[in-house]
C-alpha atoms as a PDB file:
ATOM      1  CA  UNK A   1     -12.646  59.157  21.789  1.00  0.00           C
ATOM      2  CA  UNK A   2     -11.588  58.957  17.903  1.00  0.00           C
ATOM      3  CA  UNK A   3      -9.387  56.001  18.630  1.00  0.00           C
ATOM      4  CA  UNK A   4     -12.659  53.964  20.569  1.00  0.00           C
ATOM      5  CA  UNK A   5     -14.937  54.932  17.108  1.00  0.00           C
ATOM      6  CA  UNK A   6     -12.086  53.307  15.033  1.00  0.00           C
ATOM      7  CA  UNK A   7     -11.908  50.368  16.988  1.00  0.00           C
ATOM      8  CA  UNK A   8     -15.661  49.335  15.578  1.00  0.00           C
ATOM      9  CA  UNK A   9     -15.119  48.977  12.155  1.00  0.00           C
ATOM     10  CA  UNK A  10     -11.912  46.660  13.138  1.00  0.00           C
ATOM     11  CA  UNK A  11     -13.578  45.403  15.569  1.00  0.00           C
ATOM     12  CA  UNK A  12     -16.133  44.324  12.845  1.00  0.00           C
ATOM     13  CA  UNK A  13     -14.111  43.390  10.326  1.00  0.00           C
ATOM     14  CA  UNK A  14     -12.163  40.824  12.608  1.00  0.00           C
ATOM     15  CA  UNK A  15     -15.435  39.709  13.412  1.00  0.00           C
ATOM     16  CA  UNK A  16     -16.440  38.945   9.683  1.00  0.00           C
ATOM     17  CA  UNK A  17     -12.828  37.439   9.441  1.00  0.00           C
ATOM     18  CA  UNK A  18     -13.590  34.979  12.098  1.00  0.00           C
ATOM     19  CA  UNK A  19     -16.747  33.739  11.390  1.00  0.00           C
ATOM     20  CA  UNK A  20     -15.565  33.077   7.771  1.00  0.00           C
ATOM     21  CA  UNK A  21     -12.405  31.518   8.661  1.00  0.00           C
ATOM     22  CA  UNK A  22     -14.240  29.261  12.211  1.00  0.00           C
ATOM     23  CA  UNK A  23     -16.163  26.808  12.589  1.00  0.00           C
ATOM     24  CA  UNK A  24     -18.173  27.811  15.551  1.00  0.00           C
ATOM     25  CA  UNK A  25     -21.739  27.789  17.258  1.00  0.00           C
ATOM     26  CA  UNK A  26     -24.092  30.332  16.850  1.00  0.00           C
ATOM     27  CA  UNK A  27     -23.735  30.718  20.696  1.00  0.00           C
ATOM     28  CA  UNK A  28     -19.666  31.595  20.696  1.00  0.00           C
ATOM     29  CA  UNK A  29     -20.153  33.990  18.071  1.00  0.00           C
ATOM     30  CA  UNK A  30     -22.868  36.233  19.787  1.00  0.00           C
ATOM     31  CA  UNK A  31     -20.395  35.705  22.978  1.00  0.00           C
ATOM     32  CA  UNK A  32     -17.047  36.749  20.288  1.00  0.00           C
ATOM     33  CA  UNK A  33     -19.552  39.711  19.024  1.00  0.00           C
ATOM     34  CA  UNK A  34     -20.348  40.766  22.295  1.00  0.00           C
ATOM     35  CA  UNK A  35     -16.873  40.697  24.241  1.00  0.00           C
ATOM     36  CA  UNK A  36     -15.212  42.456  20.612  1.00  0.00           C
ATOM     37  CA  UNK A  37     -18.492  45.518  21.221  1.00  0.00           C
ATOM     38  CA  UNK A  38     -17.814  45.535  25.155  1.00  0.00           C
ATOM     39  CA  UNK A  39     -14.096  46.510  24.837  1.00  0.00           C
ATOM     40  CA  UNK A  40     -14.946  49.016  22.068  1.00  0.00           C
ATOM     41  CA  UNK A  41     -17.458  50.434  24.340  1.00  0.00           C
ATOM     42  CA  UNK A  42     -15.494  50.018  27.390  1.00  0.00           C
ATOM     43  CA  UNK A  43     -12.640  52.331  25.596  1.00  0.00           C
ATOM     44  CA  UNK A  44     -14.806  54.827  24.397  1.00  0.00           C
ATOM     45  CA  UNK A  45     -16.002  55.282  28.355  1.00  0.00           C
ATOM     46  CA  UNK A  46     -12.573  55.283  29.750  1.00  0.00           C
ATOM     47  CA  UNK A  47     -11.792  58.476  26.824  1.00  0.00           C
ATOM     48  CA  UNK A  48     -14.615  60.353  28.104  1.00  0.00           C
ATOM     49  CA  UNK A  49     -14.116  59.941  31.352  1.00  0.00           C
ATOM     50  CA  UNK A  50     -10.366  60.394  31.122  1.00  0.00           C
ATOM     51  CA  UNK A  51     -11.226  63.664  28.946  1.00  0.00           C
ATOM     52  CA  UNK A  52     -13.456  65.274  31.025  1.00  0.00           C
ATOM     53  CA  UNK A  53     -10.917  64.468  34.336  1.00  0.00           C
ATOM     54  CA  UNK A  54      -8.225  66.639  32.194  1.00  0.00           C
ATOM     55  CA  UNK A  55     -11.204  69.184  30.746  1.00  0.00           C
ATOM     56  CA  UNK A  56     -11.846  69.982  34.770  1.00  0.00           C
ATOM     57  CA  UNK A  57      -7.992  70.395  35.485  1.00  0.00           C
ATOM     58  CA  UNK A  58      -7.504  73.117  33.162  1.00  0.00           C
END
């Protein structure tokens, strides 16, 4: 779960890196901000769930 909470402040700063560097539409960076949050999100689920499957084994 500690490796999904670091992956927001990268996630972030790539973000800020990005829309500095591009030259982009308002609309492709909400969709760039919002795949970069739904993997971040979608790793912290797969932790948990993968950490309470091994918290039941034992």
């Amino acid at each position: 779960m500690i490796r999904g909470l670091w992956g927001i402040p990268y996630a972030s700063l790539l973000y800020l890196v990005i829309y500095w560097l591009g030259d982009l539409t308002l609309n492709e960076y909400q969709i760039i901000a919002i795949i970069f949050y739904s993997l971040v999100l979608l790793d912290i689920v797969y932790n948990y769930i993968k950490w309470k499957k091994d918290e039941k084994e034992i």
